[in-house]
PDB file of N, CA and C in Angstrom:
ATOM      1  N   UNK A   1      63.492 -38.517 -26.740  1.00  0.00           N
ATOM      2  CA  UNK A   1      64.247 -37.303 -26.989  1.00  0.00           C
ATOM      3  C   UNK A   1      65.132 -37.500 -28.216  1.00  0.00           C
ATOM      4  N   UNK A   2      65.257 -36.666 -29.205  1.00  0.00           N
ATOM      5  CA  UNK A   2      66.005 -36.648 -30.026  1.00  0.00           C
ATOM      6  C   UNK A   2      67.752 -35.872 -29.895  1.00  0.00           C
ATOM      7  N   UNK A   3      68.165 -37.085 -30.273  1.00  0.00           N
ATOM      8  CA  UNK A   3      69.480 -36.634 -30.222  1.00  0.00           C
ATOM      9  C   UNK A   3      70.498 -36.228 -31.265  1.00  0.00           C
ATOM     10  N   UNK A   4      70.878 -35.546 -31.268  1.00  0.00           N
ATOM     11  CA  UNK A   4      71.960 -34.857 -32.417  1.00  0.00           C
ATOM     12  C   UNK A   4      73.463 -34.918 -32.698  1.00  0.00           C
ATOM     13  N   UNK A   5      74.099 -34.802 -33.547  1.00  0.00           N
ATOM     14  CA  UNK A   5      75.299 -35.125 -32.991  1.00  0.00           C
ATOM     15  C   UNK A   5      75.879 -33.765 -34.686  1.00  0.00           C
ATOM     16  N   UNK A   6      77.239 -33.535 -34.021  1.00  0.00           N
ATOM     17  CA  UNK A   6      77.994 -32.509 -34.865  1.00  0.00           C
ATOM     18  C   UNK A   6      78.254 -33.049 -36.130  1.00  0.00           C
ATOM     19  N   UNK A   7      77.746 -32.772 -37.223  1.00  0.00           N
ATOM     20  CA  UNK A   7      78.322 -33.617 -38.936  1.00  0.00           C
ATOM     21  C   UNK A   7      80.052 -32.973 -38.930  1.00  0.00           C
ATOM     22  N   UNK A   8      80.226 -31.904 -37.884  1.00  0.00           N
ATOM     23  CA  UNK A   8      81.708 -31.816 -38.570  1.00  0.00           C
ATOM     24  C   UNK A   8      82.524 -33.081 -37.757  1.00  0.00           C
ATOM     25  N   UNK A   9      82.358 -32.712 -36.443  1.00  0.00           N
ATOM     26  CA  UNK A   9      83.478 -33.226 -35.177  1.00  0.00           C
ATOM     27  C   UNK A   9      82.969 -34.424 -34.654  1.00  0.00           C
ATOM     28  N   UNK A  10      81.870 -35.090 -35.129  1.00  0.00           N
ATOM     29  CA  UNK A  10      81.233 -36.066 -34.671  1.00  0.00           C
ATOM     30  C   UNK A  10      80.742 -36.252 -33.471  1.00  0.00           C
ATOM     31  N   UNK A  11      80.729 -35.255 -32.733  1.00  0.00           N
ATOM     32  CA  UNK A  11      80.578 -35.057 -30.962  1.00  0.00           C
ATOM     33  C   UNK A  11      79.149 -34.832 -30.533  1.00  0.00           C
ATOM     34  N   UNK A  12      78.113 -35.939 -29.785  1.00  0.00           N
ATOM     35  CA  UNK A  12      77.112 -35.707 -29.657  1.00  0.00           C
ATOM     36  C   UNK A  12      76.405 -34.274 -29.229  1.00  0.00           C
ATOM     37  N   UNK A  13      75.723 -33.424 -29.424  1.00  0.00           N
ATOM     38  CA  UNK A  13      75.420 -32.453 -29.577  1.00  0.00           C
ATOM     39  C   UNK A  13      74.239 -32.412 -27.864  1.00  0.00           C
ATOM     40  N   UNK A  14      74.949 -31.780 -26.844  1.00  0.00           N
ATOM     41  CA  UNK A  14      74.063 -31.859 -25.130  1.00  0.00           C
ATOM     42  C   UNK A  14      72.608 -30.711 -25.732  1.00  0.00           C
ATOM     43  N   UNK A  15      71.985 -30.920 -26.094  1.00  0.00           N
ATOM     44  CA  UNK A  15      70.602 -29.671 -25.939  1.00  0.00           C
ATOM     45  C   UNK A  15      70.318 -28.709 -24.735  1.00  0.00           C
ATOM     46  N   UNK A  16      70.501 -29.480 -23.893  1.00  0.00           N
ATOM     47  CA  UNK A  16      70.397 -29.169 -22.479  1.00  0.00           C
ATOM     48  C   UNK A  16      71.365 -27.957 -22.115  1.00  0.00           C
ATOM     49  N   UNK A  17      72.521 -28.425 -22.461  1.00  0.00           N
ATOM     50  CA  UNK A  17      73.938 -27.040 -22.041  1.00  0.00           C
ATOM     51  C   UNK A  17      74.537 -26.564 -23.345  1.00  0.00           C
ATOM     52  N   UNK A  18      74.131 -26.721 -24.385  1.00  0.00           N
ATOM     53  CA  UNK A  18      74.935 -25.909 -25.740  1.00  0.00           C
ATOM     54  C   UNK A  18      73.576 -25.691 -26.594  1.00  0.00           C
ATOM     55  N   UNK A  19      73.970 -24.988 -27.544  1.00  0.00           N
ATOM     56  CA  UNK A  19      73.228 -24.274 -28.706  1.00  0.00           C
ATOM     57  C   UNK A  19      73.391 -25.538 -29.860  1.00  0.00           C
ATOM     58  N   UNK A  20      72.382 -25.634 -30.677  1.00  0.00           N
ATOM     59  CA  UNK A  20      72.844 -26.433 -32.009  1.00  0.00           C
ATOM     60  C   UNK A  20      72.551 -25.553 -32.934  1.00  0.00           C
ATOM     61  N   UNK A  21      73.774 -25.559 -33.991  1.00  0.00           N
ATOM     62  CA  UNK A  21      73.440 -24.472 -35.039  1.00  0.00           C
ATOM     63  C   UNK A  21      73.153 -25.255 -36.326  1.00  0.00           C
ATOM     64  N   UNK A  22      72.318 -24.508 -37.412  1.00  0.00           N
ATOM     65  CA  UNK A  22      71.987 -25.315 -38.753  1.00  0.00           C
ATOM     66  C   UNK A  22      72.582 -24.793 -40.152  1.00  0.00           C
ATOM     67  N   UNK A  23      73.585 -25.473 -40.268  1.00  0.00           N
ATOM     68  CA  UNK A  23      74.011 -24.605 -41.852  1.00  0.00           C
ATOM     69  C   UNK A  23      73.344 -25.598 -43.077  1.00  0.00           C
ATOM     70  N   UNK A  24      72.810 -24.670 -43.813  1.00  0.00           N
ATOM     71  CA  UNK A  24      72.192 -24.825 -44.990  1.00  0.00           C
ATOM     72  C   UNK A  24      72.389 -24.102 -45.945  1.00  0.00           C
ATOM     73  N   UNK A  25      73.209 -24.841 -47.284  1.00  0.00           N
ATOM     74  CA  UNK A  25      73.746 -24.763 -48.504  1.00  0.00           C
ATOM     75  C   UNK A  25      73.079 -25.116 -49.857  1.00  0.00           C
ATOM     76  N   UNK A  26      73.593 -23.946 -50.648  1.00  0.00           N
ATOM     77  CA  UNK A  26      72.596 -24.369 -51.837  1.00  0.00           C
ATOM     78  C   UNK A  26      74.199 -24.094 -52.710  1.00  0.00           C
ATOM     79  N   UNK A  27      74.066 -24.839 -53.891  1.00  0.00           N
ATOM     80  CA  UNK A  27      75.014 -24.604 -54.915  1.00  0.00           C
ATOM     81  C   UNK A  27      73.744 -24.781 -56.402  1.00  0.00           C
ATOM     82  N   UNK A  28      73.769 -23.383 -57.283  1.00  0.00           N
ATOM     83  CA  UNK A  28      73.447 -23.894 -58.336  1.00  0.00           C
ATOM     84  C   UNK A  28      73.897 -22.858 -59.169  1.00  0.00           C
ATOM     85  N   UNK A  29      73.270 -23.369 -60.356  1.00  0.00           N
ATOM     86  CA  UNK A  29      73.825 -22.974 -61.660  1.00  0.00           C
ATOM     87  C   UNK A  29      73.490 -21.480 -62.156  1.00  0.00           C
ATOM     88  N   UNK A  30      74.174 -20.793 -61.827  1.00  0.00           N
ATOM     89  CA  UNK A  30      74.375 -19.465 -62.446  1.00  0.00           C
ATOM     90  C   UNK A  30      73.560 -19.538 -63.957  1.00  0.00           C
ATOM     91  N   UNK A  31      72.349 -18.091 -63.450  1.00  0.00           N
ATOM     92  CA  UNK A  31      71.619 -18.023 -64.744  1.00  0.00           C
ATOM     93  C   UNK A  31      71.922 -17.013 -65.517  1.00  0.00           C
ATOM     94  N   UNK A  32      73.442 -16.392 -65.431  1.00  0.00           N
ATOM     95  CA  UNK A  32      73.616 -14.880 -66.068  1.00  0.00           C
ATOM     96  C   UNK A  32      74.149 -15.705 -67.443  1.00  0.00           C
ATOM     97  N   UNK A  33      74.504 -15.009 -68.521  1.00  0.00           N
ATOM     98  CA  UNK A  33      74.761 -15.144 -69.619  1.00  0.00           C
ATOM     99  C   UNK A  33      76.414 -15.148 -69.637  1.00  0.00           C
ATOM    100  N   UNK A  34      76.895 -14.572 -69.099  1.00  0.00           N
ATOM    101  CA  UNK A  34      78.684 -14.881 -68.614  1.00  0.00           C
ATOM    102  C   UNK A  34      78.705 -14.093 -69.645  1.00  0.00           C
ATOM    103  N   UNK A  35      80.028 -14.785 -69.910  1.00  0.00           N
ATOM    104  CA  UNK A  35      80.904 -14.789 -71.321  1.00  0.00           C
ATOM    105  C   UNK A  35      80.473 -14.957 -72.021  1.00  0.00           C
ATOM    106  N   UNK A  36      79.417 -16.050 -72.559  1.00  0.00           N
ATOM    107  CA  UNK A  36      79.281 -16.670 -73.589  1.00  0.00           C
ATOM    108  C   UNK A  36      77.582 -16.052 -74.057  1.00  0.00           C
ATOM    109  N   UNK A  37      77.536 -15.792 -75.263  1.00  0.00           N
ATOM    110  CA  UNK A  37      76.779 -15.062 -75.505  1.00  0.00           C
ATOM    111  C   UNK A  37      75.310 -15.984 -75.958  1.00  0.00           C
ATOM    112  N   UNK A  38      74.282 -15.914 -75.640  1.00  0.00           N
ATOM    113  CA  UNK A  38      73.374 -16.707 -75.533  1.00  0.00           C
ATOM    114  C   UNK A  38      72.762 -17.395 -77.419  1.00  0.00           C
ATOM    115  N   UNK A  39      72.550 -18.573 -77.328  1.00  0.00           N
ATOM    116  CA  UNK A  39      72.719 -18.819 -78.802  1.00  0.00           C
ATOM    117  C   UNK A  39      71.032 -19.606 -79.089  1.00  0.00           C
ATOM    118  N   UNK A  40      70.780 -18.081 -79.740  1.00  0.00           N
ATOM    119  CA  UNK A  40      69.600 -18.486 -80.405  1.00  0.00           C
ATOM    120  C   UNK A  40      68.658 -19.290 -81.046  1.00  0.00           C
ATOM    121  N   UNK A  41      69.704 -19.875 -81.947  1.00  0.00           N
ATOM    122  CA  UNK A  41      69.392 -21.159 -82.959  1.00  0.00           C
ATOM    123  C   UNK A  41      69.661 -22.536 -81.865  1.00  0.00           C
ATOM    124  N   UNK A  42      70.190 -22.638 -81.128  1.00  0.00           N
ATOM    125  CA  UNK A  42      70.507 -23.603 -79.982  1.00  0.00           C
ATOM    126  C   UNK A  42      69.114 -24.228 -79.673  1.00  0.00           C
ATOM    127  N   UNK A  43      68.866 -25.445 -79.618  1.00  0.00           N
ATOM    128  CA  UNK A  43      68.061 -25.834 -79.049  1.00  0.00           C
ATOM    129  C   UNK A  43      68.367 -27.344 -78.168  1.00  0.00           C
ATOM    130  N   UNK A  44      67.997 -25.880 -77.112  1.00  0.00           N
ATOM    131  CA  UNK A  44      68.461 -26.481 -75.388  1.00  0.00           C
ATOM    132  C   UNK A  44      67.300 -27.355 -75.186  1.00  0.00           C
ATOM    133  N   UNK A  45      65.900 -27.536 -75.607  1.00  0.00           N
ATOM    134  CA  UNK A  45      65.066 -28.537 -74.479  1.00  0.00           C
ATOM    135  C   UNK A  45      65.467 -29.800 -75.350  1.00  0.00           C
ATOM    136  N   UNK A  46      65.942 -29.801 -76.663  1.00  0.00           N
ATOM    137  CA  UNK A  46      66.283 -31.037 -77.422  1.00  0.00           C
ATOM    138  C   UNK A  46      67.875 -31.360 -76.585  1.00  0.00           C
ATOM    139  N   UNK A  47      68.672 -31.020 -76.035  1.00  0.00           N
ATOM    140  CA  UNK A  47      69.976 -30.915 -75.521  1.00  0.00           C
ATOM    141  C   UNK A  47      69.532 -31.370 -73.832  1.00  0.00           C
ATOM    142  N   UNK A  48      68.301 -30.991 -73.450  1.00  0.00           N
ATOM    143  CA  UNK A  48      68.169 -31.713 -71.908  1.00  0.00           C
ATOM    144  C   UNK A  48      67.644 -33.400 -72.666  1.00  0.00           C
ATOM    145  N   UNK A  49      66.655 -33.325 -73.460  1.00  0.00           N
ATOM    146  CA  UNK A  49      65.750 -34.484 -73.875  1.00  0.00           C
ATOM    147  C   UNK A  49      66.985 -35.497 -73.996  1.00  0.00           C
ATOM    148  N   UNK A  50      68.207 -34.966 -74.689  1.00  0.00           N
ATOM    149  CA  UNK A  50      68.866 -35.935 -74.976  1.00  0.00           C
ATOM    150  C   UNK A  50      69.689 -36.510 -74.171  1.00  0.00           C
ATOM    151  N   UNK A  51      69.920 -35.775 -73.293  1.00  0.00           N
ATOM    152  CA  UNK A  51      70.754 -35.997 -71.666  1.00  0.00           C
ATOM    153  C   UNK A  51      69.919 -37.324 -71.151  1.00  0.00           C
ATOM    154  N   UNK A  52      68.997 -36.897 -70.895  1.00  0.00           N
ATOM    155  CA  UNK A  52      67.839 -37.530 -69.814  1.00  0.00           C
ATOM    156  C   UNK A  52      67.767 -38.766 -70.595  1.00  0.00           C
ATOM    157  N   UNK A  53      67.618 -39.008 -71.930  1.00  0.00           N
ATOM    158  CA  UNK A  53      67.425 -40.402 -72.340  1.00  0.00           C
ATOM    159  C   UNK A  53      68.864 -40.976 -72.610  1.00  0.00           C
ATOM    160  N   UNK A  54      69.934 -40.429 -72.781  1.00  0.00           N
ATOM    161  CA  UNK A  54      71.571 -41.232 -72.507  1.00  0.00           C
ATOM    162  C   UNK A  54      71.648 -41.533 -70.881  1.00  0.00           C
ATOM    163  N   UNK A  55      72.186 -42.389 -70.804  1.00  0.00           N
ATOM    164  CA  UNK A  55      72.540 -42.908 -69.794  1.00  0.00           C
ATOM    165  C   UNK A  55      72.986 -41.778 -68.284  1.00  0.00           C
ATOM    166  N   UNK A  56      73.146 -40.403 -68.875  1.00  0.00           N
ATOM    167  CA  UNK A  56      73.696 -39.756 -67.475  1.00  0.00           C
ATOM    168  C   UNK A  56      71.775 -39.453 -66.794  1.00  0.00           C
ATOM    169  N   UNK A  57      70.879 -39.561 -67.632  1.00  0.00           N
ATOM    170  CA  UNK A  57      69.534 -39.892 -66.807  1.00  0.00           C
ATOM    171  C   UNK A  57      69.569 -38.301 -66.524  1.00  0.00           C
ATOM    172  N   UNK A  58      68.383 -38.463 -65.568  1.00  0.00           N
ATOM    173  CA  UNK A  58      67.584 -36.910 -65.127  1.00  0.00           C
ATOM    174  C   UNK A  58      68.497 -36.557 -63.683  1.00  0.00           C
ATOM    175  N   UNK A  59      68.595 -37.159 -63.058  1.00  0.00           N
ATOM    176  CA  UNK A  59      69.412 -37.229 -61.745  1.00  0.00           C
ATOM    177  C   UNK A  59      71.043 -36.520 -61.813  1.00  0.00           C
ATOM    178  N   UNK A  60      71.577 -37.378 -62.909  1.00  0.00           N
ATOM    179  CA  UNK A  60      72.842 -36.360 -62.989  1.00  0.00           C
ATOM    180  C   UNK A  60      72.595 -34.814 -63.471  1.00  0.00           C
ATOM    181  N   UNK A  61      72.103 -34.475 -64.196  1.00  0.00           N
ATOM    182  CA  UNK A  61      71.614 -33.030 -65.067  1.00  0.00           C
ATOM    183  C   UNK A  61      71.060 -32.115 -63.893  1.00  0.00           C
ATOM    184  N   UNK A  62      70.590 -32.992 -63.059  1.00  0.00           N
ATOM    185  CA  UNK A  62      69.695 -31.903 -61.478  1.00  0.00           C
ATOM    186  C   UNK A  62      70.688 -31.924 -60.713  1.00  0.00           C
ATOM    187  N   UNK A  63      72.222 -32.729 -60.462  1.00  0.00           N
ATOM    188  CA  UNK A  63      72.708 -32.645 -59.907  1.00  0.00           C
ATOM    189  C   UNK A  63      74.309 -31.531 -60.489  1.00  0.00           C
ATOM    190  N   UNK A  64      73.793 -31.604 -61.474  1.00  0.00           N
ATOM    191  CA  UNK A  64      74.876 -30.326 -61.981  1.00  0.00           C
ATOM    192  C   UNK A  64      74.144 -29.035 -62.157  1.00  0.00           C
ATOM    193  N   UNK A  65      73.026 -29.285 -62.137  1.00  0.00           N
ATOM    194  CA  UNK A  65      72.393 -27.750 -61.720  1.00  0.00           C
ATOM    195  C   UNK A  65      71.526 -27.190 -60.358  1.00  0.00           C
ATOM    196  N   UNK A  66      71.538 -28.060 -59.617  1.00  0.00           N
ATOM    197  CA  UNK A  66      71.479 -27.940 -57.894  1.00  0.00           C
ATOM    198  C   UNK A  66      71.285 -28.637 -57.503  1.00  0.00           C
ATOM    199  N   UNK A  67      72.076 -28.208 -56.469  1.00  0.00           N
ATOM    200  CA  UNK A  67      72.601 -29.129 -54.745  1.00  0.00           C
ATOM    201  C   UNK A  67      72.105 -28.529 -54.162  1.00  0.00           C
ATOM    202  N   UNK A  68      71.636 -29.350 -52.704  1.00  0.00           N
ATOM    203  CA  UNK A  68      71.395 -28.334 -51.775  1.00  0.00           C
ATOM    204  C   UNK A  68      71.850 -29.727 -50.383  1.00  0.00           C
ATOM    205  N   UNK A  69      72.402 -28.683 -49.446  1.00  0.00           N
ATOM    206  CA  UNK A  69      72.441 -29.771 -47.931  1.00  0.00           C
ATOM    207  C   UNK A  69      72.514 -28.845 -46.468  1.00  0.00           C
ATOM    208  N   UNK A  70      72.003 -29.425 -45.845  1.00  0.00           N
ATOM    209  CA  UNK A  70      71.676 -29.209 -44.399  1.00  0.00           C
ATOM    210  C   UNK A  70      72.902 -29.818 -43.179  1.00  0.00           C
ATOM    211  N   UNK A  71      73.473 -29.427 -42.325  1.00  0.00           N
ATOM    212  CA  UNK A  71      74.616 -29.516 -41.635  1.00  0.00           C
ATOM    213  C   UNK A  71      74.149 -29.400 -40.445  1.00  0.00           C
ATOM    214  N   UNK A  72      73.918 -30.201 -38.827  1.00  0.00           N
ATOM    215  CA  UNK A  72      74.084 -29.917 -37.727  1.00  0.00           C
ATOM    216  C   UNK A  72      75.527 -29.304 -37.128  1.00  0.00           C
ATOM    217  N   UNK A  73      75.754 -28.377 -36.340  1.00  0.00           N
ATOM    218  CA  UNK A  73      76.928 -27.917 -36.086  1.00  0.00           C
ATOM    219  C   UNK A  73      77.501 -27.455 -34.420  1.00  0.00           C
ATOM    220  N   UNK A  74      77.972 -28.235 -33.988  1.00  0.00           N
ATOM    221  CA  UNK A  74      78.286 -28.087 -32.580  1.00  0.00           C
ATOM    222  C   UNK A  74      78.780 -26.421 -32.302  1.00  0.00           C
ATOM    223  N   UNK A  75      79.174 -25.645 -30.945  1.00  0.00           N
ATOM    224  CA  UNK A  75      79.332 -24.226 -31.514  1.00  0.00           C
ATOM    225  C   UNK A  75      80.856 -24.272 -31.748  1.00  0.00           C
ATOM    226  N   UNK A  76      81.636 -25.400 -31.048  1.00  0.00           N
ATOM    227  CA  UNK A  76      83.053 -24.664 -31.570  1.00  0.00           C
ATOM    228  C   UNK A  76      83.180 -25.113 -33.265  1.00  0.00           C
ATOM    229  N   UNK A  77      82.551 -25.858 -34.188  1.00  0.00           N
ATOM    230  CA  UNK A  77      82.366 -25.899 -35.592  1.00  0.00           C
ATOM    231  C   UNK A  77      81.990 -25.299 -36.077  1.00  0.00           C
ATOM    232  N   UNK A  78      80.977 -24.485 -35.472  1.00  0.00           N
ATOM    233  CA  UNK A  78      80.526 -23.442 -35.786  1.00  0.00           C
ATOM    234  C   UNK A  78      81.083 -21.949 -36.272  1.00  0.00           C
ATOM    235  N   UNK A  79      81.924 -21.803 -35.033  1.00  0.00           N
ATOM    236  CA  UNK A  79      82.742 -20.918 -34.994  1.00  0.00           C
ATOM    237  C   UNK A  79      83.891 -21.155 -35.984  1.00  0.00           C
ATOM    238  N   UNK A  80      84.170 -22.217 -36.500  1.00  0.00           N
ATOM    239  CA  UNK A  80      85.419 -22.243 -37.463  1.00  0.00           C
ATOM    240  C   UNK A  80      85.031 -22.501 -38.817  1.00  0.00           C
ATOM    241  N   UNK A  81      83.315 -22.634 -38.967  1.00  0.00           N
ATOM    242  CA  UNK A  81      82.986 -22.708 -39.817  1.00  0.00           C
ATOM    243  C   UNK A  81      83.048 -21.223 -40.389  1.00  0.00           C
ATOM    244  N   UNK A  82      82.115 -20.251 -39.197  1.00  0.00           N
ATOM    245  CA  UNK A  82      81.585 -18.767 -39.557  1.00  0.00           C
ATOM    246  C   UNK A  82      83.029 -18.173 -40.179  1.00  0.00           C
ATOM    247  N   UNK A  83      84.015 -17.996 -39.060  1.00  0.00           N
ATOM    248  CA  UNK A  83      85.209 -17.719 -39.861  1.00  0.00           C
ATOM    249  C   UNK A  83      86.192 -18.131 -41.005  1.00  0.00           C
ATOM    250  N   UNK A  84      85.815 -19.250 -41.651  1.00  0.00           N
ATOM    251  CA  UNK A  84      86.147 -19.940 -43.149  1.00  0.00           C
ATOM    252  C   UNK A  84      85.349 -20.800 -43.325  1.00  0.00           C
ATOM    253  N   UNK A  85      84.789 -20.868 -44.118  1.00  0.00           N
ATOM    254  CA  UNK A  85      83.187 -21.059 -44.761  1.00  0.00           C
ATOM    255  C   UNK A  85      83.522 -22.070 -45.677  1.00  0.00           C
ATOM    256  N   UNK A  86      84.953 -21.764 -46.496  1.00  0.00           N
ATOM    257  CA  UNK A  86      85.459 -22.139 -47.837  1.00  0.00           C
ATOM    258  C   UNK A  86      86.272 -23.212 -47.326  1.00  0.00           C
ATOM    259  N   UNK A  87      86.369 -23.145 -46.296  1.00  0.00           N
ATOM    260  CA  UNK A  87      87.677 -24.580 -45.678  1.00  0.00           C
ATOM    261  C   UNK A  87      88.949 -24.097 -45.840  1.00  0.00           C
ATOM    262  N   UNK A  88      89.158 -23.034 -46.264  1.00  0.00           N
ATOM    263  CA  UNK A  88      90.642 -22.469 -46.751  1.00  0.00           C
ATOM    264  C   UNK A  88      91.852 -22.886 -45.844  1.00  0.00           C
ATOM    265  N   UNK A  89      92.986 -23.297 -45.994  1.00  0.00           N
ATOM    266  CA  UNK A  89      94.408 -23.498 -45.070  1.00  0.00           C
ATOM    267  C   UNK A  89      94.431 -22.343 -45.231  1.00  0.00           C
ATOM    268  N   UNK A  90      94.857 -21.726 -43.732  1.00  0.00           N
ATOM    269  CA  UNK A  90      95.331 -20.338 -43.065  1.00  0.00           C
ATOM    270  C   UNK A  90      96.865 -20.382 -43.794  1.00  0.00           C
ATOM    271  N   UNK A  91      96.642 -19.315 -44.649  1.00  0.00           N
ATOM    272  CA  UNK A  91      98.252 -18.798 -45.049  1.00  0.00           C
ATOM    273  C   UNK A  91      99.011 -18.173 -44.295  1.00  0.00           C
ATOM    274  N   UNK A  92      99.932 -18.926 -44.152  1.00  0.00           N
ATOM    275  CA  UNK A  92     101.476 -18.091 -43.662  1.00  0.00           C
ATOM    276  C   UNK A  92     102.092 -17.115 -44.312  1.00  0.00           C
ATOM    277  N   UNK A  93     101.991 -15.957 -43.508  1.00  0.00           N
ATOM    278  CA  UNK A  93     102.363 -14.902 -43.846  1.00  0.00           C
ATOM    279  C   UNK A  93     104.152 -14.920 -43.041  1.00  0.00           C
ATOM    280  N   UNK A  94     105.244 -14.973 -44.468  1.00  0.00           N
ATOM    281  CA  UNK A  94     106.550 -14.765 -43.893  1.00  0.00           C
ATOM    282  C   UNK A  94     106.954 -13.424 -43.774  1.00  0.00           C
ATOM    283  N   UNK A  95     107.427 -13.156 -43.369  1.00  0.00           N
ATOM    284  CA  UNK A  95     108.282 -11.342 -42.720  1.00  0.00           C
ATOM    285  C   UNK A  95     109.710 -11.464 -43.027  1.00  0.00           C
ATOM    286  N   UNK A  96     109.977 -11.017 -44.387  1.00  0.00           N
ATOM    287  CA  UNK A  96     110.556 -10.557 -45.126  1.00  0.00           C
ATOM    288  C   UNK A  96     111.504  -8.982 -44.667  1.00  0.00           C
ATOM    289  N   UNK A  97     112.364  -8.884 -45.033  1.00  0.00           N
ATOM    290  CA  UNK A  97     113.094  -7.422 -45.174  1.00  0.00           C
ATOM    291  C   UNK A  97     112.668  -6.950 -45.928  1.00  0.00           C
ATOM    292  N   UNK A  98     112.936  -5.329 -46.094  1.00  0.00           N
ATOM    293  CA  UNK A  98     112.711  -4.700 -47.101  1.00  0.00           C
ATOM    294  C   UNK A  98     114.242  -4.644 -47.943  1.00  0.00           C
ATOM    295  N   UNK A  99     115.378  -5.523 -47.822  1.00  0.00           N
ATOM    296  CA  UNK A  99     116.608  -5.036 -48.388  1.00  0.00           C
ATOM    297  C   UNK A  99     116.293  -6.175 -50.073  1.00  0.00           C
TER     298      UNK A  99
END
């Protein structure tokens, strides 16, 4: 039997009496033109060629233009995942007067 365990909370994951949930993430590189206006005379495959043969190699260059990872998730991680995704600290909201 394969066993699972939570990547957040570290808590072996029962199959038998809970749900296991799967989050799967991709981060990559935005292909819109932004700001910066696309430059013609540029030559980008001479600008990867030269990456790949300096020392940051092919591996770093794929890793600044996608990630991707897979997450087992127990349900109460789950649940605090679904509701902040971003990891955000819950802001305190102070209550102020109006004077």
């Amino acid at each position: 039997m394969i066993h699972f365990t939570c990547d957040c909370c570290k808590r072996e994951i029962d199959l038998e009496h809970e749900i296991r949930y799967v989050v799967r993430m991709e981060v990559f590189a935005a292909a819109d033109a932004g700001e910066e206006a696309i430059d013609d005379d540029r030559d980008y495959l001479q600008e990867i060629e030269d990456m790949i043969t300096r020392d940051e190699g092919f591996d770093q260059l794929e890793e600044e233009v996608y990630q991707q990872a897979r997450f087992d998730l127990c349900s109460e991680c789950r649940d605090r995942f679904v509701n902040n995704p971003l990891g955000r600290a819950a802001q305190v909201e102070l209550g102020f007067s109006n004077n």
